[in-house]
PDB file of N, CA and C in Angstrom:
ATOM      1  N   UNK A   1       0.824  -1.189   0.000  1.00  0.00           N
ATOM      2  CA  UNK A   1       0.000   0.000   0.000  1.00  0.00           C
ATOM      3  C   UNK A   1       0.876   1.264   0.000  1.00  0.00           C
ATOM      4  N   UNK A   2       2.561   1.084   0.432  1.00  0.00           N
ATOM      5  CA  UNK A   2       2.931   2.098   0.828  1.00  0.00           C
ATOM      6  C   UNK A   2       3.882   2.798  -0.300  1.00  0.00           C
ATOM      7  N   UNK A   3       4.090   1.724  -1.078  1.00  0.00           N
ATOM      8  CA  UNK A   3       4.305   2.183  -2.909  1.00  0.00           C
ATOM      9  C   UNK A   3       3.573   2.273  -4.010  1.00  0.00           C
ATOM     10  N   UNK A   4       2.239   2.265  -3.667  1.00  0.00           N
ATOM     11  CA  UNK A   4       0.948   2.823  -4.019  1.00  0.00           C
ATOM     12  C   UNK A   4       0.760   4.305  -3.981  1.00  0.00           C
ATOM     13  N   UNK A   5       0.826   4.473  -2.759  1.00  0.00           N
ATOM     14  CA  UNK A   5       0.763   5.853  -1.945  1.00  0.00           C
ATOM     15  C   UNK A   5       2.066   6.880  -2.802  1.00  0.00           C
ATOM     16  N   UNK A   6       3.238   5.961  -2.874  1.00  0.00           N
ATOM     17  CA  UNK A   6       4.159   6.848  -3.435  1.00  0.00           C
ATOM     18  C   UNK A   6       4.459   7.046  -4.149  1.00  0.00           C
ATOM     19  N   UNK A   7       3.757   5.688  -5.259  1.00  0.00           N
ATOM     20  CA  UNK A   7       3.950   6.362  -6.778  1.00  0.00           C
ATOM     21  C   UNK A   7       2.418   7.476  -7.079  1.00  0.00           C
ATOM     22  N   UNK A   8       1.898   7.349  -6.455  1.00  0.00           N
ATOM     23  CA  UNK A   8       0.476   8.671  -7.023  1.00  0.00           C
ATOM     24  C   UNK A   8       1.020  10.067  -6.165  1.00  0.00           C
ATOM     25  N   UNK A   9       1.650  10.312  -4.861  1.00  0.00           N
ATOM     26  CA  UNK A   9       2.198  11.227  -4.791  1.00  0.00           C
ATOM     27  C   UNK A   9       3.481  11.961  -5.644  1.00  0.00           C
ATOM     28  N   UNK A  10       3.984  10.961  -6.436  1.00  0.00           N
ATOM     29  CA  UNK A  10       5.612  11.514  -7.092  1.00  0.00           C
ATOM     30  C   UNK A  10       4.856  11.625  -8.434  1.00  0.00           C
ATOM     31  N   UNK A  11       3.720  11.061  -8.814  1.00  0.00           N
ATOM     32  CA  UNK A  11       3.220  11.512 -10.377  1.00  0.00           C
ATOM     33  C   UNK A  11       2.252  12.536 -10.354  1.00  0.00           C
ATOM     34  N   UNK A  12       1.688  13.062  -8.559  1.00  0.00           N
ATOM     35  CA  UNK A  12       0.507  13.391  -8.922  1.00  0.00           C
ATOM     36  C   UNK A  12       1.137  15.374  -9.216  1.00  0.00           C
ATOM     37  N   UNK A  13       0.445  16.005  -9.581  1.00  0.00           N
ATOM     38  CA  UNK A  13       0.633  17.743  -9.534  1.00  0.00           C
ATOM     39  C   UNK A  13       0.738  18.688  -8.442  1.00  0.00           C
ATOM     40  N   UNK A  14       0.576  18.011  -7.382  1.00  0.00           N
ATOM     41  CA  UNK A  14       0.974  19.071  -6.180  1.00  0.00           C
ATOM     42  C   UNK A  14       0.060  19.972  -5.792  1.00  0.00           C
ATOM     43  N   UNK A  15      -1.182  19.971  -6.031  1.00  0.00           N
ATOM     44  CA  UNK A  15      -2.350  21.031  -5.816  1.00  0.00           C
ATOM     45  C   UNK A  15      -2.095  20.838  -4.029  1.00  0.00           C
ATOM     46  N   UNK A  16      -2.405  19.464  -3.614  1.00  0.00           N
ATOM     47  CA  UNK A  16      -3.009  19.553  -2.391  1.00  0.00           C
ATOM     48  C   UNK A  16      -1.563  20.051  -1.440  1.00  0.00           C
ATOM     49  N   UNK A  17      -0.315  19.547  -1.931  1.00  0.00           N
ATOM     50  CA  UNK A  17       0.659  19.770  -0.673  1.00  0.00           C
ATOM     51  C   UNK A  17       0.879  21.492  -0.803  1.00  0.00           C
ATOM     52  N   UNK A  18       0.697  21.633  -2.255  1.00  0.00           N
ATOM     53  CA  UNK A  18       0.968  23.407  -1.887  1.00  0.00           C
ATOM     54  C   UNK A  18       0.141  24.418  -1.272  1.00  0.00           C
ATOM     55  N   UNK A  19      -1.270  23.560  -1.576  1.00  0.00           N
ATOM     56  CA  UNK A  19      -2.244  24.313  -0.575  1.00  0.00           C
ATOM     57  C   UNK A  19      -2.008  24.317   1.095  1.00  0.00           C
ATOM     58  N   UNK A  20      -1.596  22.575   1.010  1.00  0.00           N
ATOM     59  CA  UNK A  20      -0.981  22.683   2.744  1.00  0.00           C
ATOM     60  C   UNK A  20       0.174  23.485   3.297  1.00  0.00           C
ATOM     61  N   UNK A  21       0.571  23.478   2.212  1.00  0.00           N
ATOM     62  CA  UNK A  21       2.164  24.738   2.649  1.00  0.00           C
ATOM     63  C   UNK A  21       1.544  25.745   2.744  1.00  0.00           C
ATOM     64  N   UNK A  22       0.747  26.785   2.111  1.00  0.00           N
ATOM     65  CA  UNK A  22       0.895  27.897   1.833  1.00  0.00           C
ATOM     66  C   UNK A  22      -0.408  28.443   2.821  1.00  0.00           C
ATOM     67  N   UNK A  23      -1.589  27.360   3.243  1.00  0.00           N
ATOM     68  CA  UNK A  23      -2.313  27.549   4.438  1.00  0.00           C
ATOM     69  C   UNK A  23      -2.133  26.867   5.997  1.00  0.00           C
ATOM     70  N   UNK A  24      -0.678  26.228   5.651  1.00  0.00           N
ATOM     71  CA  UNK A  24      -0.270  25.286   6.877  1.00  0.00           C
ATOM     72  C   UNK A  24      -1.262  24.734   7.573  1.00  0.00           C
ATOM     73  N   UNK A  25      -2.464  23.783   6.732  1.00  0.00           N
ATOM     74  CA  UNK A  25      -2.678  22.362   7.192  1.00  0.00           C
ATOM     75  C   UNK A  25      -2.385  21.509   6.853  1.00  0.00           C
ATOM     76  N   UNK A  26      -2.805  20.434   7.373  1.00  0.00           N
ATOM     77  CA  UNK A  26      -2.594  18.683   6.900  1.00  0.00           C
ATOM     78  C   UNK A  26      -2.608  18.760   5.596  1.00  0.00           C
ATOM     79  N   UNK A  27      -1.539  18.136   4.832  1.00  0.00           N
ATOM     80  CA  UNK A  27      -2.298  17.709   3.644  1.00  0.00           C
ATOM     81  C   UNK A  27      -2.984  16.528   3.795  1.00  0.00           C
ATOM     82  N   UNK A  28      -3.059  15.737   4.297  1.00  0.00           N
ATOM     83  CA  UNK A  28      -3.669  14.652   4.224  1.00  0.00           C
ATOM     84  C   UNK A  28      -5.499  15.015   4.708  1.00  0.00           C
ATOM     85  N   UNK A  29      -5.662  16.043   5.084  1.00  0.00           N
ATOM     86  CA  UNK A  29      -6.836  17.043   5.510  1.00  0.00           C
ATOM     87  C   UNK A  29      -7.287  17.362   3.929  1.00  0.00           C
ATOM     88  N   UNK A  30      -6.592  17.956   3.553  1.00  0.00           N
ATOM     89  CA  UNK A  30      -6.847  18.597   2.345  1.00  0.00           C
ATOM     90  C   UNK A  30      -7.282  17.517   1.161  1.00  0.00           C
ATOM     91  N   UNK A  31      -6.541  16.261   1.076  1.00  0.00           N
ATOM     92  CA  UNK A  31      -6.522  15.510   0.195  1.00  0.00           C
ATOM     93  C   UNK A  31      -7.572  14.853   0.225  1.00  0.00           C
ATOM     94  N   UNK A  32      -8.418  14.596   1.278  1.00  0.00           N
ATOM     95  CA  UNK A  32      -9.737  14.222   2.275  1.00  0.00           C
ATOM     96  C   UNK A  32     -10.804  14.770   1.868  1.00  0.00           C
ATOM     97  N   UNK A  33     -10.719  16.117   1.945  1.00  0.00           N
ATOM     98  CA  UNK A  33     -11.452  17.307   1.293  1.00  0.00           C
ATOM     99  C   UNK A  33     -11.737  17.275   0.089  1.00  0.00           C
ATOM    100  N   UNK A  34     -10.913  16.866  -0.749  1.00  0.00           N
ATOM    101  CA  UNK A  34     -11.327  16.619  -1.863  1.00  0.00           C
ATOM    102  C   UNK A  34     -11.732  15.647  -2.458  1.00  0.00           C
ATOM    103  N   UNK A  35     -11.265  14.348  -1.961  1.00  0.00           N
ATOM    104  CA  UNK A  35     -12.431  13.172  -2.262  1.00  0.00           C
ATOM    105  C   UNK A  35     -13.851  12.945  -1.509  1.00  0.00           C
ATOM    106  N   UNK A  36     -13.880  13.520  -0.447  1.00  0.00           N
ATOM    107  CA  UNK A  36     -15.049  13.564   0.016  1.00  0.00           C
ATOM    108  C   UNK A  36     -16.011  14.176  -1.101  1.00  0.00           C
ATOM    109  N   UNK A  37     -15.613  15.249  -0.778  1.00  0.00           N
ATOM    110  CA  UNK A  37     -16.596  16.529  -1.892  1.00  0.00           C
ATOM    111  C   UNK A  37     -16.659  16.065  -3.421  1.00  0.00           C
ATOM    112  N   UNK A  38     -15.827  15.480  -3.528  1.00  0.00           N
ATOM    113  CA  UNK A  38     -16.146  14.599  -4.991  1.00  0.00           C
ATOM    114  C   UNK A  38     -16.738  13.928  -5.153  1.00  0.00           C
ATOM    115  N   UNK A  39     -17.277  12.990  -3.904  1.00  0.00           N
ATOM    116  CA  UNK A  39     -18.022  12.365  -3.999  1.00  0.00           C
ATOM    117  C   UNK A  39     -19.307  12.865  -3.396  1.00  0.00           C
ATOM    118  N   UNK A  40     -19.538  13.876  -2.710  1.00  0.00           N
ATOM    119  CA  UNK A  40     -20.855  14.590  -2.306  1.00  0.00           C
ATOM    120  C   UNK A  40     -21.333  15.189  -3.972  1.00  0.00           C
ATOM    121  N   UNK A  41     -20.590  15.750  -4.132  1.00  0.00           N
ATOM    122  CA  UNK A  41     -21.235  17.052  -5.151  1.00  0.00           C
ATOM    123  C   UNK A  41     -20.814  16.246  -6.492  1.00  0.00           C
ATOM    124  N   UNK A  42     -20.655  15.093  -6.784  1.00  0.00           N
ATOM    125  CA  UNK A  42     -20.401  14.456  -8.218  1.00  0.00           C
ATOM    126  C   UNK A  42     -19.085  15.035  -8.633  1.00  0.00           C
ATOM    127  N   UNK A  43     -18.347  15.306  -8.494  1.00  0.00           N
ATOM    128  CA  UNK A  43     -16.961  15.851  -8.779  1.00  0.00           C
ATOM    129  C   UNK A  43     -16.858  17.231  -9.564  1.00  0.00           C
ATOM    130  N   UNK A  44     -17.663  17.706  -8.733  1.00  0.00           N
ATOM    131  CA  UNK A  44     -17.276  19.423  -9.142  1.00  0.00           C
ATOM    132  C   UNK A  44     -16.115  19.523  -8.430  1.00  0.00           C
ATOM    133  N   UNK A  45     -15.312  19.228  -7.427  1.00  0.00           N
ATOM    134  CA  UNK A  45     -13.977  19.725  -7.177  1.00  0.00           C
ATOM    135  C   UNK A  45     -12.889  18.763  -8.047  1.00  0.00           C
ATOM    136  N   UNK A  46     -13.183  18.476  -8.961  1.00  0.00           N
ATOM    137  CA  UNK A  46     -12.002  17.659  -9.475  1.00  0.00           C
ATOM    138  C   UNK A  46     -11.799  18.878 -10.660  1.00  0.00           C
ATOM    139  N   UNK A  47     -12.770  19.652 -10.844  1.00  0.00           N
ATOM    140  CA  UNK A  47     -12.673  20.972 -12.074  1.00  0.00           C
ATOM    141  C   UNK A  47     -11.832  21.698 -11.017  1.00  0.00           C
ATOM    142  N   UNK A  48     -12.390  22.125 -10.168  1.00  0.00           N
ATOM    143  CA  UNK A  48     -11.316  23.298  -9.300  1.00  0.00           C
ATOM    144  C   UNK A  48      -9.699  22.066  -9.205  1.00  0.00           C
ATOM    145  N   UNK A  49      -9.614  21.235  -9.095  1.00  0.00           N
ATOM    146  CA  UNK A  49      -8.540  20.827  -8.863  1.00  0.00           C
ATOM    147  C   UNK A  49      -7.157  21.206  -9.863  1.00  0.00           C
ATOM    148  N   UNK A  50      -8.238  20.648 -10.913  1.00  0.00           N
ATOM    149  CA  UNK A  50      -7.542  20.549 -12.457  1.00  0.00           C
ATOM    150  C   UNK A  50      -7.243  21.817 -12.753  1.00  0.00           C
ATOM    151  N   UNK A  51      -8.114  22.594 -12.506  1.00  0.00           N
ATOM    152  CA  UNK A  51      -7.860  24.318 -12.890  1.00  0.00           C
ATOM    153  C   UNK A  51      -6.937  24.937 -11.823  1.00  0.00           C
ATOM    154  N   UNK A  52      -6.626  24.432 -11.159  1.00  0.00           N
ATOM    155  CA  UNK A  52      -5.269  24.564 -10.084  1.00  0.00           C
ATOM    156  C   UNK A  52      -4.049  23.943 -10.453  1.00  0.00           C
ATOM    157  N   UNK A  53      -4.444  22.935 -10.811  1.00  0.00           N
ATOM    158  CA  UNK A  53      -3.298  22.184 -11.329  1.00  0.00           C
ATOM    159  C   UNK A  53      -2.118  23.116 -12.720  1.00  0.00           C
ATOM    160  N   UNK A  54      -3.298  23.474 -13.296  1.00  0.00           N
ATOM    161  CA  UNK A  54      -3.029  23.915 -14.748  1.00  0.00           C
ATOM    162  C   UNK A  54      -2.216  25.637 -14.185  1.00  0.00           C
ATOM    163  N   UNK A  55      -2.742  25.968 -13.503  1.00  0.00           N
ATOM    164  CA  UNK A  55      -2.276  27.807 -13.332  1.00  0.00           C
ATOM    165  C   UNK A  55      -0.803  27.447 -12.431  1.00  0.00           C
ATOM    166  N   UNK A  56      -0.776  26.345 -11.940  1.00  0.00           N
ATOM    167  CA  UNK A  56       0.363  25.788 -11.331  1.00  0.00           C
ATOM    168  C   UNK A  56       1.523  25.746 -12.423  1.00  0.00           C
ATOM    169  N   UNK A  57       1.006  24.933 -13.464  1.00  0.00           N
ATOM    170  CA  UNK A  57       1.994  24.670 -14.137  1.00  0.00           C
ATOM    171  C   UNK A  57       2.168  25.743 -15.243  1.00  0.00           C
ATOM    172  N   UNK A  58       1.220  27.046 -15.435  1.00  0.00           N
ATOM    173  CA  UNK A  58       1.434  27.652 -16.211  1.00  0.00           C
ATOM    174  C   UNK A  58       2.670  28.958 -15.269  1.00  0.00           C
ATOM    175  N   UNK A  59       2.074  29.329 -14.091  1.00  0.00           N
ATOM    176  CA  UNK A  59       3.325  29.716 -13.341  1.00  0.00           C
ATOM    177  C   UNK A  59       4.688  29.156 -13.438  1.00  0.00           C
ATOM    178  N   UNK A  60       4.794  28.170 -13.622  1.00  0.00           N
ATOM    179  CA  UNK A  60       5.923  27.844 -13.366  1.00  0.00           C
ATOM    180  C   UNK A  60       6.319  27.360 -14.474  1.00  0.00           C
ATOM    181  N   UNK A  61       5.709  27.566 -16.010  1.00  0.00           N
ATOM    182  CA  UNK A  61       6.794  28.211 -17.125  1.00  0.00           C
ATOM    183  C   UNK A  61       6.733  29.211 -17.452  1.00  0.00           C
ATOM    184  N   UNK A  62       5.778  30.335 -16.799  1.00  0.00           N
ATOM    185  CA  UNK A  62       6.301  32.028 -17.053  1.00  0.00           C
ATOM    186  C   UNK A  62       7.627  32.195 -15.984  1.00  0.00           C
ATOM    187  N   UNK A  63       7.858  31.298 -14.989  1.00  0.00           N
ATOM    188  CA  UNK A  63       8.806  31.386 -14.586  1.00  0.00           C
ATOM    189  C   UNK A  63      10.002  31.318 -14.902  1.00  0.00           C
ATOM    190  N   UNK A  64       9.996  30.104 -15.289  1.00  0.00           N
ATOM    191  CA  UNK A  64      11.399  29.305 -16.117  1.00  0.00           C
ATOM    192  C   UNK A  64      11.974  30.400 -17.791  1.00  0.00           C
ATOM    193  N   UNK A  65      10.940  30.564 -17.812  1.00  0.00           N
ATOM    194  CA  UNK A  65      11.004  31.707 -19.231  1.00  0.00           C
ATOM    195  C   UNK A  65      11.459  33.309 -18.503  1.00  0.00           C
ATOM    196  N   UNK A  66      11.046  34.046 -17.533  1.00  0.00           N
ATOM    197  CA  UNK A  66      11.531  34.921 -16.948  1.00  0.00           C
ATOM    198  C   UNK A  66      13.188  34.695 -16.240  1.00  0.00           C
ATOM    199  N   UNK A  67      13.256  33.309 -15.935  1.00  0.00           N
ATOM    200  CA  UNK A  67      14.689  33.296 -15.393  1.00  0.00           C
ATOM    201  C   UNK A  67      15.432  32.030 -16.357  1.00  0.00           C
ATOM    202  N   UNK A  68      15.925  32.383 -17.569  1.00  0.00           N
ATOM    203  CA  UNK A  68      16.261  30.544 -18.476  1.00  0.00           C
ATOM    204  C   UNK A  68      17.829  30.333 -17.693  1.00  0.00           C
ATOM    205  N   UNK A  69      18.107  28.998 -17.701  1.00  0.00           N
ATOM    206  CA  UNK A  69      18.929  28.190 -17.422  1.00  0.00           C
ATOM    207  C   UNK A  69      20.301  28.300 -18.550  1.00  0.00           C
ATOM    208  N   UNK A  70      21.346  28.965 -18.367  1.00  0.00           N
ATOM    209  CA  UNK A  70      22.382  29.041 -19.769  1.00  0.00           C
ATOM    210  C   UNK A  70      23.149  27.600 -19.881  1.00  0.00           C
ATOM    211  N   UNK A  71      23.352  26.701 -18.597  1.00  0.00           N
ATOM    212  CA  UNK A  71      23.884  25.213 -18.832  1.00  0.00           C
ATOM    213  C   UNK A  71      22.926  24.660 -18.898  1.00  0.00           C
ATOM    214  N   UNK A  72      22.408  23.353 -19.622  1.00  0.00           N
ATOM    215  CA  UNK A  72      21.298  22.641 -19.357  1.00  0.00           C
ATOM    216  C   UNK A  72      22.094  21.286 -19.655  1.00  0.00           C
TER     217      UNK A  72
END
């Protein structure tokens, strides 16, 4: 179960641990939160997820493009 757990955390996008960083709770609270409610409300939070996911990763190539790497 416990390389289960760690291959969906090392593939998954990071919505929930950065929310836990940046509001310092559990992630495992957070991650809760969202399967619950996915399953209350039919997965309207899997749209907010995804649309988090995505501004995540669009930050962080206006980033990489604001600061480029000259060795790669």
């Amino acid at each position: 179960m416990e390389k289960l757990k760690l291959f969906f955390e090392e593939r998954a996008f990071g919505v929930c641990s950065r929310l836990g960083e940046k509001l310092n709770f559990p992630i495992d609270s957070i991650r809760l939160f969202f399967i619950y409610s996915s399953f209350i409300t039919l997965g309207s939070p899997v749209i907010l997820y995804v649309s988090m996911a995505m501004l995540m990763k669009i930050r962080k190539y206006f980033r990489k493009m604001n600061n480029p790497v000259l060795f790669d």
